[in-house]
PDB file of N, CA and C in Angstrom:
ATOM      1  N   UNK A   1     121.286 140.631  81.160  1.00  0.00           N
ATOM      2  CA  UNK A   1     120.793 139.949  79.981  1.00  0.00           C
ATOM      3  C   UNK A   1     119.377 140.390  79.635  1.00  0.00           C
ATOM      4  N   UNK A   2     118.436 140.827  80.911  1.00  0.00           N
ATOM      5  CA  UNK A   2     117.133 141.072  80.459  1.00  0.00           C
ATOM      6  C   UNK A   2     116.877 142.655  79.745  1.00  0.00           C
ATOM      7  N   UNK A   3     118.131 143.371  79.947  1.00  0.00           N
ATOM      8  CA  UNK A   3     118.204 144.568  79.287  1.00  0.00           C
ATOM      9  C   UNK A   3     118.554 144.418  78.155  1.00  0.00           C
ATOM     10  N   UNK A   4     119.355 143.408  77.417  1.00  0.00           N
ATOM     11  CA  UNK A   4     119.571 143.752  75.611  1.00  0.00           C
ATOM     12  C   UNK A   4     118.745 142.334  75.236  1.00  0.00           C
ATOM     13  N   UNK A   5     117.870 141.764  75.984  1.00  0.00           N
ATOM     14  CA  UNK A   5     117.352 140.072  75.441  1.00  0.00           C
ATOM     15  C   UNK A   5     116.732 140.341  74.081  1.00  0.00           C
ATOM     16  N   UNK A   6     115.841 140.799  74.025  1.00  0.00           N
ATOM     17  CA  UNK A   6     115.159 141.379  72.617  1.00  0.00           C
ATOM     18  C   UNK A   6     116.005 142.426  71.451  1.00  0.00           C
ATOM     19  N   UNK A   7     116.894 143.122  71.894  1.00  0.00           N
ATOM     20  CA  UNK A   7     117.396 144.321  71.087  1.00  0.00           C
ATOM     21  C   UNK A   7     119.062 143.128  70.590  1.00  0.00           C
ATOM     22  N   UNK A   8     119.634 142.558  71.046  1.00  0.00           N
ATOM     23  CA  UNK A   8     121.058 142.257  70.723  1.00  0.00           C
ATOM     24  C   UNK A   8     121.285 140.556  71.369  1.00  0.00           C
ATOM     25  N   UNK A   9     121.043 139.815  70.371  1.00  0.00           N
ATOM     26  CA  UNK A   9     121.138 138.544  71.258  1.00  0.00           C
ATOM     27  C   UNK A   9     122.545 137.811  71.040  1.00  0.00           C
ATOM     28  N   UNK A  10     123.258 138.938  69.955  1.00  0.00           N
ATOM     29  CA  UNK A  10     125.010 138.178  70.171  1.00  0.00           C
ATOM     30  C   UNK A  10     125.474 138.820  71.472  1.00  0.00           C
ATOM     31  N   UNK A  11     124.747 139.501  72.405  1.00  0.00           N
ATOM     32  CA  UNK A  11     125.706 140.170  73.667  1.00  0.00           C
ATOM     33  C   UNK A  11     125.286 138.965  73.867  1.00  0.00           C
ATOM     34  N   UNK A  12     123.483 138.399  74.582  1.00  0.00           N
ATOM     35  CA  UNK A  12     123.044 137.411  75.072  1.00  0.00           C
ATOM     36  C   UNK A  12     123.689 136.364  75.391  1.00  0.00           C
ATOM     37  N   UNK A  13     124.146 135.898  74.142  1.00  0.00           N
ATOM     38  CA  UNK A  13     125.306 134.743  73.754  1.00  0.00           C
ATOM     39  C   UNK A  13     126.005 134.524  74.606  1.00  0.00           C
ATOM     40  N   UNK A  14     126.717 136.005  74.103  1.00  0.00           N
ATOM     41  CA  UNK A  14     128.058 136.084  74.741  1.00  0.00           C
ATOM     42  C   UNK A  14     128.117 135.941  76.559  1.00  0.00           C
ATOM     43  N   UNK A  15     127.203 136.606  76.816  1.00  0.00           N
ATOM     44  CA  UNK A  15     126.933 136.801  78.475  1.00  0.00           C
ATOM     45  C   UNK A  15     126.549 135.420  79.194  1.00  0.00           C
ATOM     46  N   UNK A  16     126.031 134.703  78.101  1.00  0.00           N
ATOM     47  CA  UNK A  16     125.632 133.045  78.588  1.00  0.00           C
ATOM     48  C   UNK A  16     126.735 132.261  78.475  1.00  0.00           C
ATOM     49  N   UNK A  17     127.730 132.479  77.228  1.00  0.00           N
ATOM     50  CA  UNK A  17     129.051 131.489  77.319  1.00  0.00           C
ATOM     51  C   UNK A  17     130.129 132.083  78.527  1.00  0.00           C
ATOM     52  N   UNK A  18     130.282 132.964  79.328  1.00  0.00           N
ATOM     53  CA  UNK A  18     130.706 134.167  79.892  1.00  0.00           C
ATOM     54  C   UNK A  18     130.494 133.268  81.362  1.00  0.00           C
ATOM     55  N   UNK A  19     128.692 133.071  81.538  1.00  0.00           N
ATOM     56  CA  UNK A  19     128.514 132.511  82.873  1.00  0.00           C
ATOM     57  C   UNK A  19     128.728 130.967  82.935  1.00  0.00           C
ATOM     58  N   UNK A  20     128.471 130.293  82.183  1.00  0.00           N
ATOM     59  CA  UNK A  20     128.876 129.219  81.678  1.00  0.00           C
ATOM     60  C   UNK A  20     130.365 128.821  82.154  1.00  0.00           C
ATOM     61  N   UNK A  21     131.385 129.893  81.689  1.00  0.00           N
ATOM     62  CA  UNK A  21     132.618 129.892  81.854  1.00  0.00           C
ATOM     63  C   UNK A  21     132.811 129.788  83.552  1.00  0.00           C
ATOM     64  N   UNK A  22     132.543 130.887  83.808  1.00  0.00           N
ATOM     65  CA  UNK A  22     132.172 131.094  85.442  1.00  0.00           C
ATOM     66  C   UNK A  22     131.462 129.902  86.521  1.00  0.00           C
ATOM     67  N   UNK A  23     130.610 129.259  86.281  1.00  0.00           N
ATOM     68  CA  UNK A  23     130.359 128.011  87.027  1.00  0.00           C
ATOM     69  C   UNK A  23     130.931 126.875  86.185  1.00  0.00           C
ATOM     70  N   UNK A  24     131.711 126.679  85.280  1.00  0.00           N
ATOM     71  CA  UNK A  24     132.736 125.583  85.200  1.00  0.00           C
ATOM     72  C   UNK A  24     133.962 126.226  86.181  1.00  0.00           C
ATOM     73  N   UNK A  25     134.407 126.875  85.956  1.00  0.00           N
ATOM     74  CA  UNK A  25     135.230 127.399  87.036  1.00  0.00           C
ATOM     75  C   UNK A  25     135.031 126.910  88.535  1.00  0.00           C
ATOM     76  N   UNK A  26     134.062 127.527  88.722  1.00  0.00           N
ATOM     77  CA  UNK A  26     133.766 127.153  90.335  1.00  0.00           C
ATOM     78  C   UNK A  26     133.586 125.568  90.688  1.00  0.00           C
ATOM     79  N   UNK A  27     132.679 124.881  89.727  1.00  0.00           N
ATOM     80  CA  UNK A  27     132.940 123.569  90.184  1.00  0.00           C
ATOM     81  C   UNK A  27     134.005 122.717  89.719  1.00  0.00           C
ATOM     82  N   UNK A  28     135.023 123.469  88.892  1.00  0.00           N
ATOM     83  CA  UNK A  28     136.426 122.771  89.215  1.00  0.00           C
ATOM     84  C   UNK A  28     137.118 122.950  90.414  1.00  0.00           C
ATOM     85  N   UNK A  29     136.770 123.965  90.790  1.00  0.00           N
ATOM     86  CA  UNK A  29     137.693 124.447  91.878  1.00  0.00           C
ATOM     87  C   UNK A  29     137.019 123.374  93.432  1.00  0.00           C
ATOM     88  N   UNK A  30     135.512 123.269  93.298  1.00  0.00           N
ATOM     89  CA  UNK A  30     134.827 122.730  94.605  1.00  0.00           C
ATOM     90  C   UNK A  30     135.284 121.086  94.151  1.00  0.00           C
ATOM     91  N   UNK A  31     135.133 120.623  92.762  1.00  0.00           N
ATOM     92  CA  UNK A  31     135.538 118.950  92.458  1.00  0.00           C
ATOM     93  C   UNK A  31     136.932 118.715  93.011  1.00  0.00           C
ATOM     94  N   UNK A  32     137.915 119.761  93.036  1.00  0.00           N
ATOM     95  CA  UNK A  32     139.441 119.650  92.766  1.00  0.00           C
ATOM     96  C   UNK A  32     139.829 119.857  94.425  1.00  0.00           C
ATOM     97  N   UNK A  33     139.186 121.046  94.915  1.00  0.00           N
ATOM     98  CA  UNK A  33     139.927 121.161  95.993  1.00  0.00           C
ATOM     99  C   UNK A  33     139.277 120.656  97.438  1.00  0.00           C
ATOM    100  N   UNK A  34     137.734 120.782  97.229  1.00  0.00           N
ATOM    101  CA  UNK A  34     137.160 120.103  98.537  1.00  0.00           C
ATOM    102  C   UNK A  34     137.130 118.742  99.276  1.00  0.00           C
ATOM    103  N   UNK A  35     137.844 118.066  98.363  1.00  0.00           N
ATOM    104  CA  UNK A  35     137.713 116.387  98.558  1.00  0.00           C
ATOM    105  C   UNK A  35     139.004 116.497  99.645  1.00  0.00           C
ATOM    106  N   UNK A  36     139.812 117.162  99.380  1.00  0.00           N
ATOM    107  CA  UNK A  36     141.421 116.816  99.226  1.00  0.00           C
ATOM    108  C   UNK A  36     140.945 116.947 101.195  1.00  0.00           C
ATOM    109  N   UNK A  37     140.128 118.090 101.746  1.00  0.00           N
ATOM    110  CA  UNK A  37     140.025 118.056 103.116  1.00  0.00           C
ATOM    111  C   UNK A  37     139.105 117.089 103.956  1.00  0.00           C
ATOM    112  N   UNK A  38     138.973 115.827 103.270  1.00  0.00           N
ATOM    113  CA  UNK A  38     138.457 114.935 103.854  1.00  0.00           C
ATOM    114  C   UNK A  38     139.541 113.953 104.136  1.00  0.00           C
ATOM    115  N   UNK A  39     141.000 114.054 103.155  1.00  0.00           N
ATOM    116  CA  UNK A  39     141.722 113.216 103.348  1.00  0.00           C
ATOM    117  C   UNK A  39     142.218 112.297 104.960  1.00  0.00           C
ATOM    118  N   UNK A  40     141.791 113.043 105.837  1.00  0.00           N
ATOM    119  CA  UNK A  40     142.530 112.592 107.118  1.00  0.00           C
ATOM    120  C   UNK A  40     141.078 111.661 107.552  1.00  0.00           C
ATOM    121  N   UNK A  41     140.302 111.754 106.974  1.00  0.00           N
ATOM    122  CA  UNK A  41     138.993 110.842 107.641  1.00  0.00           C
ATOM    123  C   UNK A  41     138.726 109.592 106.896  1.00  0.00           C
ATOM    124  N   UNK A  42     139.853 109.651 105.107  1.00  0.00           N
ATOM    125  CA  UNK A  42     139.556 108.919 104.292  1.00  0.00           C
ATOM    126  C   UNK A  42     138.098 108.896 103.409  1.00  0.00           C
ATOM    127  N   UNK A  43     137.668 109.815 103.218  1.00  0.00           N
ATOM    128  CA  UNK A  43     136.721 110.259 102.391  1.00  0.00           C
ATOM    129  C   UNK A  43     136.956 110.993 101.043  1.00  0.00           C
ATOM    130  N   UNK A  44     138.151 111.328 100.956  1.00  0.00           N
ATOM    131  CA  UNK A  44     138.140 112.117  99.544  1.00  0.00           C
ATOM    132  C   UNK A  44     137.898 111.304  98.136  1.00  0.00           C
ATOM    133  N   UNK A  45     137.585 110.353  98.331  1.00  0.00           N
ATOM    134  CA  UNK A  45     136.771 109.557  96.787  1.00  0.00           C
ATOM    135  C   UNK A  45     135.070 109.836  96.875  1.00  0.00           C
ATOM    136  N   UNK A  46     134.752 109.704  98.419  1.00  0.00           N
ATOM    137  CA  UNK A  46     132.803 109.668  98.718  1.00  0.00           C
ATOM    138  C   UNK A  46     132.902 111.296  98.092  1.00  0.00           C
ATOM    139  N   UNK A  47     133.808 112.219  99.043  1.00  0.00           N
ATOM    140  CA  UNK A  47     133.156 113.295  98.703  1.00  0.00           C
ATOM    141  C   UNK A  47     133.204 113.969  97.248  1.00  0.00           C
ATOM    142  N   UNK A  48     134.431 113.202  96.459  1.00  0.00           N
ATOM    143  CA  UNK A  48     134.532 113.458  94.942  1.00  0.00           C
ATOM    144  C   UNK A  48     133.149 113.043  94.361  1.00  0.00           C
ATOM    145  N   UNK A  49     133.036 111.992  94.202  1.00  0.00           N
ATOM    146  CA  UNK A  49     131.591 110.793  93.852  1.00  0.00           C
ATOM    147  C   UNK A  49     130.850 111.769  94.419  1.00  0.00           C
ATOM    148  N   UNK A  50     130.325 112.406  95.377  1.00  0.00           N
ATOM    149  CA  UNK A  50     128.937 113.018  95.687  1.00  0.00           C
ATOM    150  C   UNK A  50     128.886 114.246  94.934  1.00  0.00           C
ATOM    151  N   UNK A  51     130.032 115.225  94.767  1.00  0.00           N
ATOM    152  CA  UNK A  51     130.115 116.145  94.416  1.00  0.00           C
ATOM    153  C   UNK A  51     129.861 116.057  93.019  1.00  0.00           C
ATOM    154  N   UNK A  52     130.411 115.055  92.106  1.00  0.00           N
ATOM    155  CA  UNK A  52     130.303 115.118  90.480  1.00  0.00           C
ATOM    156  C   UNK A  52     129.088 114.617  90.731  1.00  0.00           C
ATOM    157  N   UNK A  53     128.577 113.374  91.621  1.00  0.00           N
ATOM    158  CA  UNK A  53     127.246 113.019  90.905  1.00  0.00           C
ATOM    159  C   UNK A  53     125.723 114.467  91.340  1.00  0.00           C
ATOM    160  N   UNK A  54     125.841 115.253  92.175  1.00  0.00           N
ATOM    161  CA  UNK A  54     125.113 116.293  92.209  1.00  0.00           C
ATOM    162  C   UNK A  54     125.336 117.236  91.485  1.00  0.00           C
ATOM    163  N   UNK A  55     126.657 117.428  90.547  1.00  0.00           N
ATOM    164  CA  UNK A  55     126.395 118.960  89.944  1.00  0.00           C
ATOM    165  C   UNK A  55     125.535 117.612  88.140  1.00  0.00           C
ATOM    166  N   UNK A  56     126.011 116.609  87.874  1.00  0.00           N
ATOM    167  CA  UNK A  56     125.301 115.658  87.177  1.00  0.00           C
ATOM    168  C   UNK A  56     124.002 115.874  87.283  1.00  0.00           C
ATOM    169  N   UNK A  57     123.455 115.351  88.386  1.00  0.00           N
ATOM    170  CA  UNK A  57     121.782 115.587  88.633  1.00  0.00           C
ATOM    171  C   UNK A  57     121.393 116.674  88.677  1.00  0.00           C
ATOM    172  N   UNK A  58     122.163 117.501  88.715  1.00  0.00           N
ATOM    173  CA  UNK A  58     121.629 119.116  88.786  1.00  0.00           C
ATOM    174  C   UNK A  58     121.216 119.528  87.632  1.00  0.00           C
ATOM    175  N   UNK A  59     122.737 119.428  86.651  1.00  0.00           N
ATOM    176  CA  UNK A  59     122.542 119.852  85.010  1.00  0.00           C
ATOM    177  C   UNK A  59     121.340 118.987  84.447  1.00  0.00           C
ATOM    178  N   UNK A  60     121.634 117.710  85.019  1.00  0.00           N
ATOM    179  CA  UNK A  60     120.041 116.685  84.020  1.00  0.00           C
ATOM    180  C   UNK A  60     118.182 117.330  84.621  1.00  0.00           C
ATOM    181  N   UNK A  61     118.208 117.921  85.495  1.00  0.00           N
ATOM    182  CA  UNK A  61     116.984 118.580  85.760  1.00  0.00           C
ATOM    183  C   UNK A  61     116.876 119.551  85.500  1.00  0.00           C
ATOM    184  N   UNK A  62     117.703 120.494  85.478  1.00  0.00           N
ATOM    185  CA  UNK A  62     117.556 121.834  84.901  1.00  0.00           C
ATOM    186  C   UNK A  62     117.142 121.757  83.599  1.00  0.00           C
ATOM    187  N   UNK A  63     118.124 120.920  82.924  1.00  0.00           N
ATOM    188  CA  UNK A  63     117.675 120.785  81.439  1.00  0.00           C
ATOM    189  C   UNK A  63     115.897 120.616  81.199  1.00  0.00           C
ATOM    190  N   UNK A  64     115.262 119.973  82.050  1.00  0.00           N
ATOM    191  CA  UNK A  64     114.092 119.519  81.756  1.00  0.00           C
ATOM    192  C   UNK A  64     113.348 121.039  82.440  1.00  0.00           C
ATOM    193  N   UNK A  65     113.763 121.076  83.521  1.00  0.00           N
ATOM    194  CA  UNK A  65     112.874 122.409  84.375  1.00  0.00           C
ATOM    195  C   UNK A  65     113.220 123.558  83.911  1.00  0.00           C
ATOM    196  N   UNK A  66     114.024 124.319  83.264  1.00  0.00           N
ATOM    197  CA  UNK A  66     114.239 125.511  82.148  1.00  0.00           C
ATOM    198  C   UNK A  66     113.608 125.196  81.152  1.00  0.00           C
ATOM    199  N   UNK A  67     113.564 124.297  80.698  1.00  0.00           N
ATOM    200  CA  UNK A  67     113.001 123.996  78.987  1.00  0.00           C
ATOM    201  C   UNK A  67     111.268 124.065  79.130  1.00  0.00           C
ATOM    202  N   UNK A  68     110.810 123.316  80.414  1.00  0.00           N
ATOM    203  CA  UNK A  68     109.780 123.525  80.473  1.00  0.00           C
ATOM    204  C   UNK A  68     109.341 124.957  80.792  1.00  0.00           C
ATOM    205  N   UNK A  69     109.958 125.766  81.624  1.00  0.00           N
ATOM    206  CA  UNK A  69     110.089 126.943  82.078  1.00  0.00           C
ATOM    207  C   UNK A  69     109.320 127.953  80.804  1.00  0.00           C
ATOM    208  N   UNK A  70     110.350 127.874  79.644  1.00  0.00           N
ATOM    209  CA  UNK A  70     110.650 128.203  78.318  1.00  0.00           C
ATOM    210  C   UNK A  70     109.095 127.908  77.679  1.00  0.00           C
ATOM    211  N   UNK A  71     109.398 126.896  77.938  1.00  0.00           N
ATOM    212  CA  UNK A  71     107.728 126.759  76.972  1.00  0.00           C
ATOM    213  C   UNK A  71     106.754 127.395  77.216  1.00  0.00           C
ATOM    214  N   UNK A  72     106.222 127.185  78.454  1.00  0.00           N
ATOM    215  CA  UNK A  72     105.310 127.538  79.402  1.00  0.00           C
ATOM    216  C   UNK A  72     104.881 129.365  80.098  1.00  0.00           C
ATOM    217  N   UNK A  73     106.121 129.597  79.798  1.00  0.00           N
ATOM    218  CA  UNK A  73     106.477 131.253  80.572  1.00  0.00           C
ATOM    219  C   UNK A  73     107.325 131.843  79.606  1.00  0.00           C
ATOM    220  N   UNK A  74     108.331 131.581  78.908  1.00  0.00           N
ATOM    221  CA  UNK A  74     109.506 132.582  78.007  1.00  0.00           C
ATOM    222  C   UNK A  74     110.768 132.405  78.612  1.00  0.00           C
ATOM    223  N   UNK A  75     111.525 132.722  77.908  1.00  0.00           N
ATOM    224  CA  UNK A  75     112.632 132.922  78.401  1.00  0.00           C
ATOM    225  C   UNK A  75     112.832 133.495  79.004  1.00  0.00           C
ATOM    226  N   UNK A  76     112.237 135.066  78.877  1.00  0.00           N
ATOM    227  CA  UNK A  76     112.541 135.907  80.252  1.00  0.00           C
ATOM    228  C   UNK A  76     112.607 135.740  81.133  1.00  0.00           C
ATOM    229  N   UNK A  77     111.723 134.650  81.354  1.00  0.00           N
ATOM    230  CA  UNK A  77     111.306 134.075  83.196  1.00  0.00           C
ATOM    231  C   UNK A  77     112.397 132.988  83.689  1.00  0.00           C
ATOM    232  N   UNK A  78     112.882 132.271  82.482  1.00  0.00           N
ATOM    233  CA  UNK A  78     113.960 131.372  82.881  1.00  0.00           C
ATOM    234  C   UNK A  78     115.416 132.346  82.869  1.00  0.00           C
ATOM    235  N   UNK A  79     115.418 133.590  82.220  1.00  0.00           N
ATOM    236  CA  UNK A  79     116.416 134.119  82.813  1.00  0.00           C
ATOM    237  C   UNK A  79     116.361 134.839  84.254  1.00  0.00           C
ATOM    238  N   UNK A  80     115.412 135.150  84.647  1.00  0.00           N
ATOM    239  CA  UNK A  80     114.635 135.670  85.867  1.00  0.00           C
ATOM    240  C   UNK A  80     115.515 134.473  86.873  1.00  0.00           C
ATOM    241  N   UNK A  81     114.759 133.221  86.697  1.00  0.00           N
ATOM    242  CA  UNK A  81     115.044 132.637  87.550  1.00  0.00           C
ATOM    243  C   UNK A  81     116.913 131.794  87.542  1.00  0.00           C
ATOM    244  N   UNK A  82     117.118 132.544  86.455  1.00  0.00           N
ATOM    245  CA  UNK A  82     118.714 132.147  86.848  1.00  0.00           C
ATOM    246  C   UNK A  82     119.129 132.982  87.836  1.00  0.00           C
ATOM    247  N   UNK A  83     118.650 133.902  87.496  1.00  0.00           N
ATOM    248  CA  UNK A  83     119.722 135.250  88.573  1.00  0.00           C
ATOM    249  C   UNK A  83     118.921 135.071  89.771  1.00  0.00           C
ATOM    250  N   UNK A  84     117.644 134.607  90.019  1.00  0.00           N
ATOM    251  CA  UNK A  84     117.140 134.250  91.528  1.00  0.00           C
ATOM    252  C   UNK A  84     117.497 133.077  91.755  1.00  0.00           C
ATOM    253  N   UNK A  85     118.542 132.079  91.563  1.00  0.00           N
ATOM    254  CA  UNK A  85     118.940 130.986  91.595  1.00  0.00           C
ATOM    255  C   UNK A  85     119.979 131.046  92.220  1.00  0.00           C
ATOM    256  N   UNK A  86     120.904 132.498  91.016  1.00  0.00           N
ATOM    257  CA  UNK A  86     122.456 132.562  91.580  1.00  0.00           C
ATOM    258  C   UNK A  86     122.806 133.636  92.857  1.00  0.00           C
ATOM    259  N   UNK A  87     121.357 134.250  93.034  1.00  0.00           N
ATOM    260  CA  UNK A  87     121.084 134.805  94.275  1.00  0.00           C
ATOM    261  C   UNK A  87     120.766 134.020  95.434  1.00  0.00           C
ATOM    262  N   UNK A  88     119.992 133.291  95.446  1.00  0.00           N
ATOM    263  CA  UNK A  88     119.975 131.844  96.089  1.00  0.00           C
ATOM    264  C   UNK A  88     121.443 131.163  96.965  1.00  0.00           C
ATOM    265  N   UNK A  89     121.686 131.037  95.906  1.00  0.00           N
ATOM    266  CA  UNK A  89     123.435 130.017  95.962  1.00  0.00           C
ATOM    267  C   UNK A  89     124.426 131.094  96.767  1.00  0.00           C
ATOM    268  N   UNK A  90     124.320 132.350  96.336  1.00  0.00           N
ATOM    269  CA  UNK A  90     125.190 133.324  96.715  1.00  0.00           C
ATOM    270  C   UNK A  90     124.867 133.171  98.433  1.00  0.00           C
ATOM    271  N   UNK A  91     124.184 133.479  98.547  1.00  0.00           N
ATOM    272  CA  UNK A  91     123.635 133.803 100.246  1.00  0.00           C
ATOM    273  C   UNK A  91     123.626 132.677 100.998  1.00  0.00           C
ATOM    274  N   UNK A  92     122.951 131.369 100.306  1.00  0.00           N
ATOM    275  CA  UNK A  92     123.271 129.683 100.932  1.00  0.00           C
ATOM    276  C   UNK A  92     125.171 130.328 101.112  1.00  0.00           C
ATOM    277  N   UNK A  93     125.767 130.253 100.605  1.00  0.00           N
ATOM    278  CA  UNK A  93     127.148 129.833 100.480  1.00  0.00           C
ATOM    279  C   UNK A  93     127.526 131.163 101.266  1.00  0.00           C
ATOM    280  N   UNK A  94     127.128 132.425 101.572  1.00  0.00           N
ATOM    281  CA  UNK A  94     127.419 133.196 102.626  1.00  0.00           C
ATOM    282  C   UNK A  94     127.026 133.241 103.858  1.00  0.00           C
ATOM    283  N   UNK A  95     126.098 132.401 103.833  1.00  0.00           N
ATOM    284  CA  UNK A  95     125.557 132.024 105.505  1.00  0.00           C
ATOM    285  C   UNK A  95     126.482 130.926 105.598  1.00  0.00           C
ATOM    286  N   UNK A  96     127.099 130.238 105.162  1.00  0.00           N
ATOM    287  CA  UNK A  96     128.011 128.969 105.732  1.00  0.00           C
ATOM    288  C   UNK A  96     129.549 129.309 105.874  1.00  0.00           C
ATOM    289  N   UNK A  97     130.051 131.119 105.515  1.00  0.00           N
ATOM    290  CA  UNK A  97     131.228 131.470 105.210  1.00  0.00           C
ATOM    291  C   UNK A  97     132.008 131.465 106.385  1.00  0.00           C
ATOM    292  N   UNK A  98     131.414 131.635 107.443  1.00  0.00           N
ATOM    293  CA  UNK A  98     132.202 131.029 109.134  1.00  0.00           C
ATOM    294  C   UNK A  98     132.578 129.849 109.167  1.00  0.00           C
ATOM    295  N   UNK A  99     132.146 128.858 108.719  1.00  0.00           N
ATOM    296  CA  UNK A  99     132.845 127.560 108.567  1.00  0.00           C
ATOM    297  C   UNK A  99     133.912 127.309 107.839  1.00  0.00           C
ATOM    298  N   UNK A 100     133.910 128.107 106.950  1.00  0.00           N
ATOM    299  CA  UNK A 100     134.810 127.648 105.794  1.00  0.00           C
ATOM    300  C   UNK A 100     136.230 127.892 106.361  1.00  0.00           C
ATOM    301  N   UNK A 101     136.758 128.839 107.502  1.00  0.00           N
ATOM    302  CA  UNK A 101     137.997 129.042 108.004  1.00  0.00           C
ATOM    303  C   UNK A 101     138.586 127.856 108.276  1.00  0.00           C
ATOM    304  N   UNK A 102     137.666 126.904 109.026  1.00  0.00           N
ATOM    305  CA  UNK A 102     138.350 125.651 109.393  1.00  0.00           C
ATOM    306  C   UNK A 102     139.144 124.655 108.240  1.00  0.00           C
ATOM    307  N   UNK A 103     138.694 125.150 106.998  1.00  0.00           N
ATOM    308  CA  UNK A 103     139.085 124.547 105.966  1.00  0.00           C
ATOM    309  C   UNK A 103     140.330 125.172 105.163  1.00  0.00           C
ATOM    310  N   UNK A 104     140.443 126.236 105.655  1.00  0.00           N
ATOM    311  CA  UNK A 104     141.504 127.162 105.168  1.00  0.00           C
ATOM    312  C   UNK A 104     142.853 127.501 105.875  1.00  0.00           C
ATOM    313  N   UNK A 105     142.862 126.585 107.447  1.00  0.00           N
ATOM    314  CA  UNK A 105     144.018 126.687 108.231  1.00  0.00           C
ATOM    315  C   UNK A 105     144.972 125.948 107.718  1.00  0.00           C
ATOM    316  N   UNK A 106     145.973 126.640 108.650  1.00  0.00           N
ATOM    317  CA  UNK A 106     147.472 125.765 107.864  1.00  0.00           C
ATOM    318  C   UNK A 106     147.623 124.823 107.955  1.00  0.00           C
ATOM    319  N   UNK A 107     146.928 124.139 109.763  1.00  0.00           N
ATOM    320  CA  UNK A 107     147.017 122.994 109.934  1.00  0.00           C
ATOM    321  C   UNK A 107     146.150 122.170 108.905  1.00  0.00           C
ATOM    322  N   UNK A 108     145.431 122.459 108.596  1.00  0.00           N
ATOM    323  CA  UNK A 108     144.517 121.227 107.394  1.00  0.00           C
ATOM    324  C   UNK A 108     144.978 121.473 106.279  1.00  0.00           C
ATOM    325  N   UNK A 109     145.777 122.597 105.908  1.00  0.00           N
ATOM    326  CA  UNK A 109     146.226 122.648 104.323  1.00  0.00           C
ATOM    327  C   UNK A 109     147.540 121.694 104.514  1.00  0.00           C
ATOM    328  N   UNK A 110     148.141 121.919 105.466  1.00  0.00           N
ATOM    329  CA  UNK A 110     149.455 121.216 105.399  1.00  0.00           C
ATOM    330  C   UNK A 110     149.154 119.892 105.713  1.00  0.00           C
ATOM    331  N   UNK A 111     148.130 119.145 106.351  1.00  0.00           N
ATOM    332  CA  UNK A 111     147.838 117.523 106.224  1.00  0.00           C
ATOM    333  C   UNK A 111     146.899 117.312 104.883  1.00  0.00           C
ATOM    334  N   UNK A 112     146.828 117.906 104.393  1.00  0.00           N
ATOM    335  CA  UNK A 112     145.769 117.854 102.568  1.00  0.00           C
ATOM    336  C   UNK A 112     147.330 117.013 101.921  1.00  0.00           C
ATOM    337  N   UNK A 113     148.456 118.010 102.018  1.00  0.00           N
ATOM    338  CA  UNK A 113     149.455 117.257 100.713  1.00  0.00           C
ATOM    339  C   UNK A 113     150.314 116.013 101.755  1.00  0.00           C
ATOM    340  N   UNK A 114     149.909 115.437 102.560  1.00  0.00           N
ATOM    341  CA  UNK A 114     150.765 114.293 103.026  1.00  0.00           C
ATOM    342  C   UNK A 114     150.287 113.476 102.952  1.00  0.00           C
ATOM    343  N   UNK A 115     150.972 112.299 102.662  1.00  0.00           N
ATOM    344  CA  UNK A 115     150.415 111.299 102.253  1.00  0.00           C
ATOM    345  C   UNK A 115     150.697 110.073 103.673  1.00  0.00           C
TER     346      UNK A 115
END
């Protein structure tokens, strides 16, 4: 985005409704499918409820901390700090990728759909 920001801002657009698309995606997939592996402890409502109310508080501060960003520095810098954000998230969520097997066995997929 920081290569056409000034020269073409319908790519801009486009590349923002694009990522947009891309983290609704993902937190359907973390709202929809991560709860379901708490089921055997009886948690899959806490961990639904925690999960919507943090990506909630997330979007309501960003809004304020980009905008101020914007004012203060440009946009450039708030696009800067998206991609050091989603660099951030990337590596948090690859340092925890050894865990995630336990969540992906048969035995816990096959007690997820029993009721």
């Amino acid at each position: 985005m920081l290569a056409v920001y000034d020269s073409r801002p319908a790519v801009c657009v486009v590349m923002m409704m694009l990522i947009t698309g891309c983290m609704f995606g993902v937190n359907l997939m973390l709202i929809s499918r991560l709860p379901g592996h708490f089921a055997g402890r009886g948690n899959v409502s806490t961990v639904s409820g925690i999960l919507n109310a943090a990506t909630y508080v997330g979007s309501a501060l960003s809004t304020y901390v980009f905008g101020a960003v914007a004012e203060s520095a440009g946009w450039k810098t708030v696009v800067v700090l998206w991609g050091t954000a989603a660099l951030g998230g990337t590596l948090l969520l690859l340092s925890g990728i050894w865990k995630w097997g336990c969540f992906g066995s048969a035995e816990n997929t096959a007690n997820d759909f029993q009721e």
